[in-house]
Each structure stands twice: as structure tokens, then as C-alpha cells.
C-alpha atoms as a PDB file:
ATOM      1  CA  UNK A   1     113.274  76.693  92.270  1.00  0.00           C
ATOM      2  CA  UNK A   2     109.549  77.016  91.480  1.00  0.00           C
ATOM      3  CA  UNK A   3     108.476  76.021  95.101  1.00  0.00           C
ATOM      4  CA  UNK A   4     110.881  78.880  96.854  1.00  0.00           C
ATOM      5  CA  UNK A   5     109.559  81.375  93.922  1.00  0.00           C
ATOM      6  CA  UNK A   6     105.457  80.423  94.448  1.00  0.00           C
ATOM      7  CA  UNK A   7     105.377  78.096  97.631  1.00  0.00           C
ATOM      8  CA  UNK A   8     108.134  78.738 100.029  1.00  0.00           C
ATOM      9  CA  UNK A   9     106.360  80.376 103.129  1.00  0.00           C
ATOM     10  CA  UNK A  10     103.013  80.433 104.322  1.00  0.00           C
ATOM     11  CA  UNK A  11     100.999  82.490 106.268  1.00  0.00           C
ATOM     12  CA  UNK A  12      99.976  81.707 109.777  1.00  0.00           C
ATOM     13  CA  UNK A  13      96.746  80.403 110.268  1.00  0.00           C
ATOM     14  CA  UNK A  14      95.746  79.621 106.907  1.00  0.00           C
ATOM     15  CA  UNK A  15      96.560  77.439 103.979  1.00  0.00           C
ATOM     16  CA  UNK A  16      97.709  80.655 101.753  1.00  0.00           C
ATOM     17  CA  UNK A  17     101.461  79.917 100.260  1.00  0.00           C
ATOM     18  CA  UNK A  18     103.569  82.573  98.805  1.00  0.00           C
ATOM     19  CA  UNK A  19     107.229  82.714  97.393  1.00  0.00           C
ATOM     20  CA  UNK A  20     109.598  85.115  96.981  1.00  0.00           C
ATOM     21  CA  UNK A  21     108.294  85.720  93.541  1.00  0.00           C
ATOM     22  CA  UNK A  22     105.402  87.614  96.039  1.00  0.00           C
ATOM     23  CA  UNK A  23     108.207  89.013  98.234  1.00  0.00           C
ATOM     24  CA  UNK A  24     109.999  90.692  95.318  1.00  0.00           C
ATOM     25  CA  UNK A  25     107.243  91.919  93.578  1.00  0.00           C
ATOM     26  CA  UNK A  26     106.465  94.720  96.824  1.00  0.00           C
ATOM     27  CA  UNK A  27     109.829  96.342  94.962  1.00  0.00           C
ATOM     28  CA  UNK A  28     108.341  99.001  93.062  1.00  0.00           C
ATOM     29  CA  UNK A  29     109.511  99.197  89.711  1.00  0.00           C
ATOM     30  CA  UNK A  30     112.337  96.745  89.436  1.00  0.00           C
ATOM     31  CA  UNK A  31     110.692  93.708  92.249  1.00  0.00           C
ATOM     32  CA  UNK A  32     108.224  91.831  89.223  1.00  0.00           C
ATOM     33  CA  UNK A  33     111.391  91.927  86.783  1.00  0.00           C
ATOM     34  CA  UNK A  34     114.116  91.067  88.968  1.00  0.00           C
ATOM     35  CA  UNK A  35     111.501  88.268  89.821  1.00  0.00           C
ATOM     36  CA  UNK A  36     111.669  86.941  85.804  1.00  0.00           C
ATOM     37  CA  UNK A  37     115.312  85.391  86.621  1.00  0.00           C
ATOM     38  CA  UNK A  38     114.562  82.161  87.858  1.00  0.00           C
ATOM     39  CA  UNK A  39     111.494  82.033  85.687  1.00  0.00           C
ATOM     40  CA  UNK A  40     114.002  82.454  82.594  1.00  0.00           C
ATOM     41  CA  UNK A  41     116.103  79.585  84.419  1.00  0.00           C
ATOM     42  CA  UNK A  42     113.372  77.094  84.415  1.00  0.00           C
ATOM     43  CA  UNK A  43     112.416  78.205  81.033  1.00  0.00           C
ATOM     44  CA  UNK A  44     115.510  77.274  79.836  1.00  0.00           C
ATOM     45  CA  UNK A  45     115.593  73.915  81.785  1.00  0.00           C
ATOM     46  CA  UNK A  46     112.252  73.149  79.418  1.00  0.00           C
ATOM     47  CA  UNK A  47     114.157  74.225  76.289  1.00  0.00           C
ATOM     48  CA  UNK A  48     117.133  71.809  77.193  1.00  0.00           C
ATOM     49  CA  UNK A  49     114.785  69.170  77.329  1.00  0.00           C
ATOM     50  CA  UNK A  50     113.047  69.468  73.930  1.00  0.00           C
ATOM     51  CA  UNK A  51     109.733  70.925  74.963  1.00  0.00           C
ATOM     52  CA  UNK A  52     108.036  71.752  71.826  1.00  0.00           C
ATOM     53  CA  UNK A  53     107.347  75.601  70.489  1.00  0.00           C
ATOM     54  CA  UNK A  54     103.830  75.587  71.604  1.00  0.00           C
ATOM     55  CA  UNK A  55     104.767  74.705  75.171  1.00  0.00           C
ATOM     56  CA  UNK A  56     107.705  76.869  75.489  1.00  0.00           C
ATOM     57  CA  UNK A  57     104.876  79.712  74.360  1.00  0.00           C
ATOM     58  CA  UNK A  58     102.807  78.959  77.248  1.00  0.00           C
ATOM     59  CA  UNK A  59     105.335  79.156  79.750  1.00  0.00           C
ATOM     60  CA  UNK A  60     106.352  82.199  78.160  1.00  0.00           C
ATOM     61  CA  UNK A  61     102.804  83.517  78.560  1.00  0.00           C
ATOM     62  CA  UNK A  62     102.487  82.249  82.334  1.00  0.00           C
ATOM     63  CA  UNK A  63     105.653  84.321  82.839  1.00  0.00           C
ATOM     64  CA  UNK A  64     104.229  87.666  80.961  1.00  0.00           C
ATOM     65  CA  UNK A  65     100.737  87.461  82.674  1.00  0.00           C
ATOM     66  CA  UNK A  66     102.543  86.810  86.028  1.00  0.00           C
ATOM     67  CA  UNK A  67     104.837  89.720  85.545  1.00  0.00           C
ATOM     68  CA  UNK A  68     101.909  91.935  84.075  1.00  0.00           C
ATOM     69  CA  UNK A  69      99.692  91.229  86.945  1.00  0.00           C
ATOM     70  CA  UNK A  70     102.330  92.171  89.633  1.00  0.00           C
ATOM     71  CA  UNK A  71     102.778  95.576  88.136  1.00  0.00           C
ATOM     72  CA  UNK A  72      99.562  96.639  89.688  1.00  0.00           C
ATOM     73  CA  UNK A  73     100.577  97.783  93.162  1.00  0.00           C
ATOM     74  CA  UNK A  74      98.926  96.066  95.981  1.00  0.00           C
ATOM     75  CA  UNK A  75      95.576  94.424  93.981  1.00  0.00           C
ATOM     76  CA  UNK A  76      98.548  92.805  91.463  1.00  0.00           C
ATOM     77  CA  UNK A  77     101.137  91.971  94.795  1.00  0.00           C
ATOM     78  CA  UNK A  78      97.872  90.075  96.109  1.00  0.00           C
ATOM     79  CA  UNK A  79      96.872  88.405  92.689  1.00  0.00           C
ATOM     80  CA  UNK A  80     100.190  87.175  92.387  1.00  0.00           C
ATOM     81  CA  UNK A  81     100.162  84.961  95.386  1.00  0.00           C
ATOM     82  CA  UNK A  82      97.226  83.142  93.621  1.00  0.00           C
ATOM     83  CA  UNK A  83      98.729  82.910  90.274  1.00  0.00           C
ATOM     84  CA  UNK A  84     101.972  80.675  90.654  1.00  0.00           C
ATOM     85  CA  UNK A  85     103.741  80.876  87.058  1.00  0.00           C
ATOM     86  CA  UNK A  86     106.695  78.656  88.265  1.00  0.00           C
ATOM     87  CA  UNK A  87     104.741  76.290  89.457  1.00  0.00           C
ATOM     88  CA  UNK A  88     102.731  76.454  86.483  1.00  0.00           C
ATOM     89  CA  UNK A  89     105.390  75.934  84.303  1.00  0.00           C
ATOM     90  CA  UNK A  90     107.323  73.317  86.823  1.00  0.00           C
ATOM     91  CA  UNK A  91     104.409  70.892  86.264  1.00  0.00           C
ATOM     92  CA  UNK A  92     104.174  71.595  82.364  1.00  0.00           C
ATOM     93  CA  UNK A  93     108.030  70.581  82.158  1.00  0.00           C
ATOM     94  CA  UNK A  94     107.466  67.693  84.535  1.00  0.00           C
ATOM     95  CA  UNK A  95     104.747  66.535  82.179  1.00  0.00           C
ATOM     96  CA  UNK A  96     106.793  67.073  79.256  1.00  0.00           C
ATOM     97  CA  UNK A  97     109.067  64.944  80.300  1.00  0.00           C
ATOM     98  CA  UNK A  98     107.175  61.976  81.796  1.00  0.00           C
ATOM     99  CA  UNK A  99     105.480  61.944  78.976  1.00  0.00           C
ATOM    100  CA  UNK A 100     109.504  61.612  77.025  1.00  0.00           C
ATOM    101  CA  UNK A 101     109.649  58.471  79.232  1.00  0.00           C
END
């Protein structure tokens, strides 16, 4: 889920990856929230597993700065290629967990 949301495609030439997080976000208005659905999935995925309060709050805060930066059309549609949220929060959850093991 966090790959197709941050990593999915890439543009030709270059070593730039975007998702459809990126995609959605050129939606004025409703792109950036609609965008917060599979974020909320994987969010919940981490609360399944146990995570702890303090690392459900930074996910929470990797989602909220993600969304807040895409509501700046155009600058915050290309800072939000650069800052990957799901993938932020896919690694703290895989940590979470391998450190559970």
C-alpha cells in the first residue's frame, strides 16, 4: 500500500518516484484528503499490532505534515513527491514489529 501511495511510478530519465498519493493531491480541494485513506489503513495496521502511543503520534504527524504540505498548490504537489508519509510510516511499523520478534 505505501509503495503504490509514495513509490509506484517514476519519471523517465531520472531516479524521482512518485505515488498516487502525488497523483491525487493535483485534485484541488478534495485530492490531499481523499489521499488520507490508505494512510488511515496502514495506521490502523500499526494499531493492530500494539505500536505504542508515541509511535502511533508520529505516524499521525507524518500523515498531517504530508497532508498540510500538499495543500499548497503546485510548490506543496512537488514537496510531496519528496516527503513519502507511507513509506515513512511503513518502515516505522516494520520496525515495530521486528523489533516484537
Amino acid at each position: 500500500m505505501a509503495r503504490l501511495m509514495d513509490r509506484a511510478f517514476r519519471v523517465p530519465g531520472t531516479s524521482i518516484r512518485f505515488g498516487l498519493d502525488s497523483i491525487l493531491g493535483l485534485v484541488p480541494g478534495v485530492g490531499d484528503s481523499v489521499a488520507l485513506l490508505p494512510s488511515l489503513y496502514i495506521l490502523g495496521l500499526a494499531h493492530g499490532a500494539g505500536a505504542s502511543a508515541p509511535l502511533l503520534a508520529k505516524m499521525v504527524w507524518n500523515m498531517v505534515l504530508d497532508w498540510f504540505i500538499g495543500l499548497f498548490p503546485l510548490v506543496g504537489d512537488i514537496l510531496d513527491v519528496g516527503f513519502k508519509a507511507n513509506v515513512r510510516n511503513a518502515r516505522l511499523l516494520r520496525e515495530h514489529m521486528e523489533a516484537q520478534a
